[in-house]
PDB file of N, CA and C in Angstrom:
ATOM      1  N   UNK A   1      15.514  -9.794  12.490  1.00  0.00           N
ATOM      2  CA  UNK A   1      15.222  -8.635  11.678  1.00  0.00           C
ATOM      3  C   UNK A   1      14.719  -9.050  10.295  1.00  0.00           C
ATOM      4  N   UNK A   2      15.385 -10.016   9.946  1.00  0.00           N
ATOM      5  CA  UNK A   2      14.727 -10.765   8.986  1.00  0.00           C
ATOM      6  C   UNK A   2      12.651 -10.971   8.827  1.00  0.00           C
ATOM      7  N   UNK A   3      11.848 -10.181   7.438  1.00  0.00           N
ATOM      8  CA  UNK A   3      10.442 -10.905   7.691  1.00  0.00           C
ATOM      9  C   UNK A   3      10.576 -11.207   6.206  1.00  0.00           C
ATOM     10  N   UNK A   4       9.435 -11.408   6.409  1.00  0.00           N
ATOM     11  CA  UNK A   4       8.708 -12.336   5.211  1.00  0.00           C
ATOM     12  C   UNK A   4       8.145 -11.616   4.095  1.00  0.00           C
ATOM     13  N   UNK A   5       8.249 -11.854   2.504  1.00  0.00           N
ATOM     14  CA  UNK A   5       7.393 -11.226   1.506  1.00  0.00           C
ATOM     15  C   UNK A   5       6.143 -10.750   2.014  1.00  0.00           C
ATOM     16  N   UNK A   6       5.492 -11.350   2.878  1.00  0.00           N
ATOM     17  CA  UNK A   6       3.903 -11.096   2.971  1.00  0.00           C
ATOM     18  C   UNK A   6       4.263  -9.267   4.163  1.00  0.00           C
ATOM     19  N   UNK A   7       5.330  -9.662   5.191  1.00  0.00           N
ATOM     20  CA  UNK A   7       5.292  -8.791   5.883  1.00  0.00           C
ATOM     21  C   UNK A   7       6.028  -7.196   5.064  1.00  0.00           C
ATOM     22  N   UNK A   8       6.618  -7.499   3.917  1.00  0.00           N
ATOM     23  CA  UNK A   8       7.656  -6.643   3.201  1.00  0.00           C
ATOM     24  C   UNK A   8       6.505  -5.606   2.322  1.00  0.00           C
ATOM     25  N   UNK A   9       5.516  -7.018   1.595  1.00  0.00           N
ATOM     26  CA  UNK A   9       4.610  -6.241   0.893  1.00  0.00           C
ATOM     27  C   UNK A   9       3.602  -5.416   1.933  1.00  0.00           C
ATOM     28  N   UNK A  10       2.986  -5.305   2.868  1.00  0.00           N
ATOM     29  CA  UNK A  10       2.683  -4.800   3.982  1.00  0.00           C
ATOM     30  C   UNK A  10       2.936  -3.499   3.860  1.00  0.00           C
ATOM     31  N   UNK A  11       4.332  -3.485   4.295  1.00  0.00           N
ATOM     32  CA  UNK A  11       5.118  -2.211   5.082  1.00  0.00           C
ATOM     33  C   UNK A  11       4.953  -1.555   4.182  1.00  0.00           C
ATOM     34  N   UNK A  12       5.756  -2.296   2.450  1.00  0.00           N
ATOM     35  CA  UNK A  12       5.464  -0.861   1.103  1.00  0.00           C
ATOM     36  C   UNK A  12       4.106  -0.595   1.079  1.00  0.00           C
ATOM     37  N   UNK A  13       2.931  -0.556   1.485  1.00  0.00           N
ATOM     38  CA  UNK A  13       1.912  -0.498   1.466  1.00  0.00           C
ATOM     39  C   UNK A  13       1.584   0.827   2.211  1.00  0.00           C
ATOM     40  N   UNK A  14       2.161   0.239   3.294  1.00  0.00           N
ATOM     41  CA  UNK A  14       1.809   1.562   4.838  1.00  0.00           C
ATOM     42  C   UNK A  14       2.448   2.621   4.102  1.00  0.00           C
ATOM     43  N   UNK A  15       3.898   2.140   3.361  1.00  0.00           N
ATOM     44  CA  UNK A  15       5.186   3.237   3.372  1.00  0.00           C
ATOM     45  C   UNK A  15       4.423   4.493   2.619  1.00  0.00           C
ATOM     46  N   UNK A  16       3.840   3.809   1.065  1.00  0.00           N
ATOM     47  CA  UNK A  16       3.324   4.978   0.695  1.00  0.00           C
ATOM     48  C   UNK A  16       2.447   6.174   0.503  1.00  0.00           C
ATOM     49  N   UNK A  17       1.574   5.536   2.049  1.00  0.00           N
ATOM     50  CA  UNK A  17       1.200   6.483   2.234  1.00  0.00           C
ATOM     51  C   UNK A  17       1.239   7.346   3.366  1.00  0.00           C
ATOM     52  N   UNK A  18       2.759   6.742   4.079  1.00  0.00           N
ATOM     53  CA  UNK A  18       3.299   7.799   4.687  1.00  0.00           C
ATOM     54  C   UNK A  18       2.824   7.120   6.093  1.00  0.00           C
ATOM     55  N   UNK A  19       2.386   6.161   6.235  1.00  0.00           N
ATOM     56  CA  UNK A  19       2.154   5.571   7.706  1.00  0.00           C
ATOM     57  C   UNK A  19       3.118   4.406   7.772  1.00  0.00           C
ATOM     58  N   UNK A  20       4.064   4.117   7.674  1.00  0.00           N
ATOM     59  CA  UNK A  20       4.850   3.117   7.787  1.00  0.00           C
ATOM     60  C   UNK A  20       5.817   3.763   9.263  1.00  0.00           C
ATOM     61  N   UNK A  21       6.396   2.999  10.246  1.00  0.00           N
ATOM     62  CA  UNK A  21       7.672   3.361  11.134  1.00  0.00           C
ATOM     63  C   UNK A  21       8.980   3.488  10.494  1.00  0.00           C
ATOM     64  N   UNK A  22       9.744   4.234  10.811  1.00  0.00           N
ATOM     65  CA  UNK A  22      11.371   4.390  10.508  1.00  0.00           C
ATOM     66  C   UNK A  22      11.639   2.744  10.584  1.00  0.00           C
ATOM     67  N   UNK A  23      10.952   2.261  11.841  1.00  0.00           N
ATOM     68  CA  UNK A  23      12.146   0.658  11.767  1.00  0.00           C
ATOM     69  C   UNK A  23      11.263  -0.497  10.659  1.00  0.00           C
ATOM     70  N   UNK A  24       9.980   0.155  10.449  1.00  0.00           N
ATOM     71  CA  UNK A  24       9.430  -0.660   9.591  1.00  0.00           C
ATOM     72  C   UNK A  24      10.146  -0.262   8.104  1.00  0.00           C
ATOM     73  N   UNK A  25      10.338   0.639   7.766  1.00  0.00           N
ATOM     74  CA  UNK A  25      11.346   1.068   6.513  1.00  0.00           C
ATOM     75  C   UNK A  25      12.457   0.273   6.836  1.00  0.00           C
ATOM     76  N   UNK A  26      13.118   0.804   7.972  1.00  0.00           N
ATOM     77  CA  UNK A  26      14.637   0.150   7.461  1.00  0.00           C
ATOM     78  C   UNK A  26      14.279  -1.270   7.073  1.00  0.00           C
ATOM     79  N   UNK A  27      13.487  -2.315   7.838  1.00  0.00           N
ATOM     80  CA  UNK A  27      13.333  -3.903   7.712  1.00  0.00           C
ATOM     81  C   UNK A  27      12.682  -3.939   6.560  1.00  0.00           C
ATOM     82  N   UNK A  28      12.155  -2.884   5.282  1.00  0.00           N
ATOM     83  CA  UNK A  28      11.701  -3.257   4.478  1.00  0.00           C
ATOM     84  C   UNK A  28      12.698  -2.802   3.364  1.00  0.00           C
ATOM     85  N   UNK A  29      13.654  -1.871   3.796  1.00  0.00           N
ATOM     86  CA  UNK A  29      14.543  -1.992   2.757  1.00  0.00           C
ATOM     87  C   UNK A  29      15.891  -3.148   2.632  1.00  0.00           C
ATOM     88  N   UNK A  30      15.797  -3.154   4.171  1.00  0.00           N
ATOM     89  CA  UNK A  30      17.005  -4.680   4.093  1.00  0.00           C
ATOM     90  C   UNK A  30      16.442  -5.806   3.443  1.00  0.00           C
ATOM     91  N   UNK A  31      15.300  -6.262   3.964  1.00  0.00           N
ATOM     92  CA  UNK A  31      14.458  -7.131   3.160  1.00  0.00           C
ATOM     93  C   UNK A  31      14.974  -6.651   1.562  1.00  0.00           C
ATOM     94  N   UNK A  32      14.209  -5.445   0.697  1.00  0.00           N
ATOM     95  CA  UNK A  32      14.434  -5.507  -0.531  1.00  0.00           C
ATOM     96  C   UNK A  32      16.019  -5.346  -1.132  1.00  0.00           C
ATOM     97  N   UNK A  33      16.886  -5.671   0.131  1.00  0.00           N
ATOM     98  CA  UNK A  33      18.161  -5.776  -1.199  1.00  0.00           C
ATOM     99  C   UNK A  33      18.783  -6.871  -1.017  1.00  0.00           C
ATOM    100  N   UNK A  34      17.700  -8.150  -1.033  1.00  0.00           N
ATOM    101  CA  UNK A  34      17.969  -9.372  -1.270  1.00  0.00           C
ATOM    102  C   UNK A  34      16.928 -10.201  -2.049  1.00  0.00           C
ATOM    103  N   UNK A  35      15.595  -9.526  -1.806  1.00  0.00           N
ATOM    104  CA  UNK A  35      14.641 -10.039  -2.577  1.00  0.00           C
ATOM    105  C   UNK A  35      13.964  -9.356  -3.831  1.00  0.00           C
ATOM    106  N   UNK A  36      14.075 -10.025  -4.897  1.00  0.00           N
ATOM    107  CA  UNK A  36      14.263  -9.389  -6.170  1.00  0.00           C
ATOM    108  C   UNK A  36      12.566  -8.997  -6.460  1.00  0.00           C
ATOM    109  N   UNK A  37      11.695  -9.973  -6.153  1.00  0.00           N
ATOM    110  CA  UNK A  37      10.466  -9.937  -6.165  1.00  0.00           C
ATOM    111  C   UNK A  37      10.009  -9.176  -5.330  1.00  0.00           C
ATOM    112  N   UNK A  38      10.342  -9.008  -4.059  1.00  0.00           N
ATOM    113  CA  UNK A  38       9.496  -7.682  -3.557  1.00  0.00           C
ATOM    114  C   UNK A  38      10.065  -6.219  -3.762  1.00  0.00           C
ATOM    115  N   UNK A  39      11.412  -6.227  -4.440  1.00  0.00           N
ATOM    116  CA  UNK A  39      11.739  -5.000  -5.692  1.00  0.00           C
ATOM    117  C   UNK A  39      11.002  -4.646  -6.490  1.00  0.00           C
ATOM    118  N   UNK A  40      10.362  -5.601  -7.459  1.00  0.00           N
ATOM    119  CA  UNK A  40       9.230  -5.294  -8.461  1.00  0.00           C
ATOM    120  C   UNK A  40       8.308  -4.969  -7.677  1.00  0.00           C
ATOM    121  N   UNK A  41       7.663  -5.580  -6.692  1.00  0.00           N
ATOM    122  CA  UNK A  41       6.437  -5.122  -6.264  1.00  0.00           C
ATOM    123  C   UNK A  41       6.409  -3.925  -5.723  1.00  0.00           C
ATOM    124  N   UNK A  42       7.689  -3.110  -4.962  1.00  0.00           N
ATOM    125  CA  UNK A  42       7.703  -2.270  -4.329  1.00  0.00           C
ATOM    126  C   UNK A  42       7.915  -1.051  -5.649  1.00  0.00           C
ATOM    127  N   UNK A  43       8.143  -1.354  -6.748  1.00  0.00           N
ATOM    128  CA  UNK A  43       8.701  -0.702  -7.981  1.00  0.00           C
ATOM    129  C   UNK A  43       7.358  -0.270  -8.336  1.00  0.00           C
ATOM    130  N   UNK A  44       6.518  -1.349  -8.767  1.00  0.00           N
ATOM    131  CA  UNK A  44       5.070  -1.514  -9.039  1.00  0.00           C
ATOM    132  C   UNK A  44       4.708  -0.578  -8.406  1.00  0.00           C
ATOM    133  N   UNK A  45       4.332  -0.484  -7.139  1.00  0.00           N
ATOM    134  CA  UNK A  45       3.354  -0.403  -6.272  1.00  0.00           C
ATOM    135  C   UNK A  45       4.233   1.490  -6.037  1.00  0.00           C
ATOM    136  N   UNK A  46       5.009   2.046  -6.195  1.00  0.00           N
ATOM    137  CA  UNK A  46       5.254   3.603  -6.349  1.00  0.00           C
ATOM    138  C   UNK A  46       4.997   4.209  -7.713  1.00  0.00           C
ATOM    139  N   UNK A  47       4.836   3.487  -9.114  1.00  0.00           N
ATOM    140  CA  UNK A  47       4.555   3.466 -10.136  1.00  0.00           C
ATOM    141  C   UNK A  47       3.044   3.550 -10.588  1.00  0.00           C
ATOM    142  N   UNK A  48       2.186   3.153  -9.608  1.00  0.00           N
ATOM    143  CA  UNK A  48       0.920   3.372  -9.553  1.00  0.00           C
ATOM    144  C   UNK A  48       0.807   4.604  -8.602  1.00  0.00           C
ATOM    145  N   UNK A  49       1.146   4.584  -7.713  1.00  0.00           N
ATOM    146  CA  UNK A  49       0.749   5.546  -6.724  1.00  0.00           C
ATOM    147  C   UNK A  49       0.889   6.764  -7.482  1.00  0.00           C
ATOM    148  N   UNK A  50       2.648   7.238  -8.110  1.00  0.00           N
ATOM    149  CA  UNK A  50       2.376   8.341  -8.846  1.00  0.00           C
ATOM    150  C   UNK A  50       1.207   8.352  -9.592  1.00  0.00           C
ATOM    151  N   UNK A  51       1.387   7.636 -10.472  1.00  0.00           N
ATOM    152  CA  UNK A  51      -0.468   7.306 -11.722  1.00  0.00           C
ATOM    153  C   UNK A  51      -1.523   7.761 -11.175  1.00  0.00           C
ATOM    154  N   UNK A  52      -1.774   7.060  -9.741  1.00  0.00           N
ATOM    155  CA  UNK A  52      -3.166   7.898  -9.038  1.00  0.00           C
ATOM    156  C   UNK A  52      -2.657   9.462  -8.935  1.00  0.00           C
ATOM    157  N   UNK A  53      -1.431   9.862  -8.424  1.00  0.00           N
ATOM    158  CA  UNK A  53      -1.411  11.232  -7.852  1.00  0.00           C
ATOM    159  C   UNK A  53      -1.457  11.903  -9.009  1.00  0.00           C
ATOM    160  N   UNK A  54      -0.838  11.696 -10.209  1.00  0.00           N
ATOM    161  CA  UNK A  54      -0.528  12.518 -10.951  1.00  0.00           C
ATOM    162  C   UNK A  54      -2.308  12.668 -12.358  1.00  0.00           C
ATOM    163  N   UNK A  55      -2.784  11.401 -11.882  1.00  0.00           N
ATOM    164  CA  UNK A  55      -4.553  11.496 -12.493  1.00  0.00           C
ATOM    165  C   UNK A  55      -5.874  12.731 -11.423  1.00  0.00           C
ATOM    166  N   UNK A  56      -4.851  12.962 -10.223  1.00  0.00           N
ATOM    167  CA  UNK A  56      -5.505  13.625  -9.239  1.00  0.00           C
ATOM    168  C   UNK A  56      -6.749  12.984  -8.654  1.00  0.00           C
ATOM    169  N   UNK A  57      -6.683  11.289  -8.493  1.00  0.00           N
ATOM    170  CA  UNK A  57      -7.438  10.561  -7.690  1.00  0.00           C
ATOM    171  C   UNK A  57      -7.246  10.537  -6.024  1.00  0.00           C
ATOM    172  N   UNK A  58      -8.349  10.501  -5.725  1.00  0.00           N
ATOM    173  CA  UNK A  58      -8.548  10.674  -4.341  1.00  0.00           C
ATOM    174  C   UNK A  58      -8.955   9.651  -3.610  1.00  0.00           C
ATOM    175  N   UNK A  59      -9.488   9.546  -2.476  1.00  0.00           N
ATOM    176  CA  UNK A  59     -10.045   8.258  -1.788  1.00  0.00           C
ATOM    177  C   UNK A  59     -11.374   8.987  -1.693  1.00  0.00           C
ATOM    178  N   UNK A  60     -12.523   8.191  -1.500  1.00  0.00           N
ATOM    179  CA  UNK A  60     -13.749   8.338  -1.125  1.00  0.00           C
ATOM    180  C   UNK A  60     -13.786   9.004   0.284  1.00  0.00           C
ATOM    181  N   UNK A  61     -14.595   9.620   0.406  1.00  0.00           N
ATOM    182  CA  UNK A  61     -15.078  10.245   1.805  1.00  0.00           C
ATOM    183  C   UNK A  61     -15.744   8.909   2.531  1.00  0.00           C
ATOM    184  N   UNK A  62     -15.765   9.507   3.611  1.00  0.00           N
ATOM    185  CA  UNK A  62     -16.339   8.292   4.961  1.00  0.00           C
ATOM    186  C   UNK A  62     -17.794   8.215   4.567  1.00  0.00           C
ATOM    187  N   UNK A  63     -17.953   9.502   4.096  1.00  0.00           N
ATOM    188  CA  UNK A  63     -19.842   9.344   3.538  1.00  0.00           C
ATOM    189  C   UNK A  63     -19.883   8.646   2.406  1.00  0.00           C
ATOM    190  N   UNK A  64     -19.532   8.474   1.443  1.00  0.00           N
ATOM    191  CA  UNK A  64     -19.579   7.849   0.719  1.00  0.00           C
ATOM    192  C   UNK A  64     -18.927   6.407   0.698  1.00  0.00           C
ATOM    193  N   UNK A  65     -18.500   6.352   1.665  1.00  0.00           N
ATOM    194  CA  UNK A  65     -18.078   4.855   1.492  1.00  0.00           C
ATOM    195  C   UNK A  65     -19.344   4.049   2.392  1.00  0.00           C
ATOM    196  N   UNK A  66     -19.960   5.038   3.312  1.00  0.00           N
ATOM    197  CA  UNK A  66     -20.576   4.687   4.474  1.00  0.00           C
ATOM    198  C   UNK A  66     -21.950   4.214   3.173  1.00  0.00           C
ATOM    199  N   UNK A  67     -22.180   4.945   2.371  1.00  0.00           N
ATOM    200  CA  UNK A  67     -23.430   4.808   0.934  1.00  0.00           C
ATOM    201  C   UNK A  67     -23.051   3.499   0.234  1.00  0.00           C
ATOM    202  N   UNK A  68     -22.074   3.737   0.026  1.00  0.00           N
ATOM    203  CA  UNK A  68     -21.760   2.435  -0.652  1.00  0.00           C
ATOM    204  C   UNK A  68     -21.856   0.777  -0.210  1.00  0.00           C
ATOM    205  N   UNK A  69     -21.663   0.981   0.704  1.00  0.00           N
ATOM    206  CA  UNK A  69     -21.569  -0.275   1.885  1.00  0.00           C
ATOM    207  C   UNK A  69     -23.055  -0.747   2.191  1.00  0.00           C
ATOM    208  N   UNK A  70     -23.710   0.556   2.450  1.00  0.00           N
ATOM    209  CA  UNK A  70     -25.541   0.316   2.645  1.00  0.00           C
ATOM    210  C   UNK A  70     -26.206  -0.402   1.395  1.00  0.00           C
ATOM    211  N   UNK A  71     -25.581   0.214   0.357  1.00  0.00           N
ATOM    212  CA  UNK A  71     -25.821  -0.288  -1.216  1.00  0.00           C
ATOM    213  C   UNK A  71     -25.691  -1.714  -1.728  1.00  0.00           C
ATOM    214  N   UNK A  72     -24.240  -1.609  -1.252  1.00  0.00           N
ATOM    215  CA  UNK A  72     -23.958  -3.148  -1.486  1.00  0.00           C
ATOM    216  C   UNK A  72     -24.820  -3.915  -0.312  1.00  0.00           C
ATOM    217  N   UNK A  73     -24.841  -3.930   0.718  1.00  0.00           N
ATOM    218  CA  UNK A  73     -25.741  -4.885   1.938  1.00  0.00           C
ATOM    219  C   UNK A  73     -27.163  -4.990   1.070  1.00  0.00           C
ATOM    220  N   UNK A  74     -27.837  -3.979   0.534  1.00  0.00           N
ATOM    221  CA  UNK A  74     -29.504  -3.669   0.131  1.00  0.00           C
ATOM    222  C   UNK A  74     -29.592  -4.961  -1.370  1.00  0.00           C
ATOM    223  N   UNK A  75     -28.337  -4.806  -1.299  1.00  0.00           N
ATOM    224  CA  UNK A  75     -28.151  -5.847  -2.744  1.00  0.00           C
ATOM    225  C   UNK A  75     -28.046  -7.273  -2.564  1.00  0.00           C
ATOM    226  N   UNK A  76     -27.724  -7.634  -1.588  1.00  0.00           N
ATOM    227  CA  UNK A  76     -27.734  -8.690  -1.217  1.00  0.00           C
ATOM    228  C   UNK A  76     -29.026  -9.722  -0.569  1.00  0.00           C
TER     229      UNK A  76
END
């Protein structure tokens, strides 16, 4: 049951935006009440998220990411 920082930072990743599993939570909270460093990061990383929600940032649309991508390739 035991994973790894790399797999801990992961899961808080999925977690906040609501795609993480119940058993991927629990293994990421057992994980964080031993590891002090992926506390901060997981601290961090809900501390921004409010920041985006509460600036009322959004994600790009599929069209526009689909523009962007053509953009960057044309640049190259």
């Amino acid at each position: 049951m035991k994973i790894s920082c790399k797999e801990a930072s992961s899961i808080c990743d999925k977690s906040q935006y609501k795609e993480a599993s119940w058993w991927d939570i629990f293994k990421l909270r057992f994980h964080l009440f031993y590891c002090k460093t992926c506390q901060l990061y997981s601290k961090k990383n809900s501390e921004l998220t409010s920041l985006c929600d509460k600036a009322g940032l959004t994600m790009l649309s599929d069209e526009d990411k689909k523009k962007m991508k053509r953009d960057l390739e044309e640049k190259r």
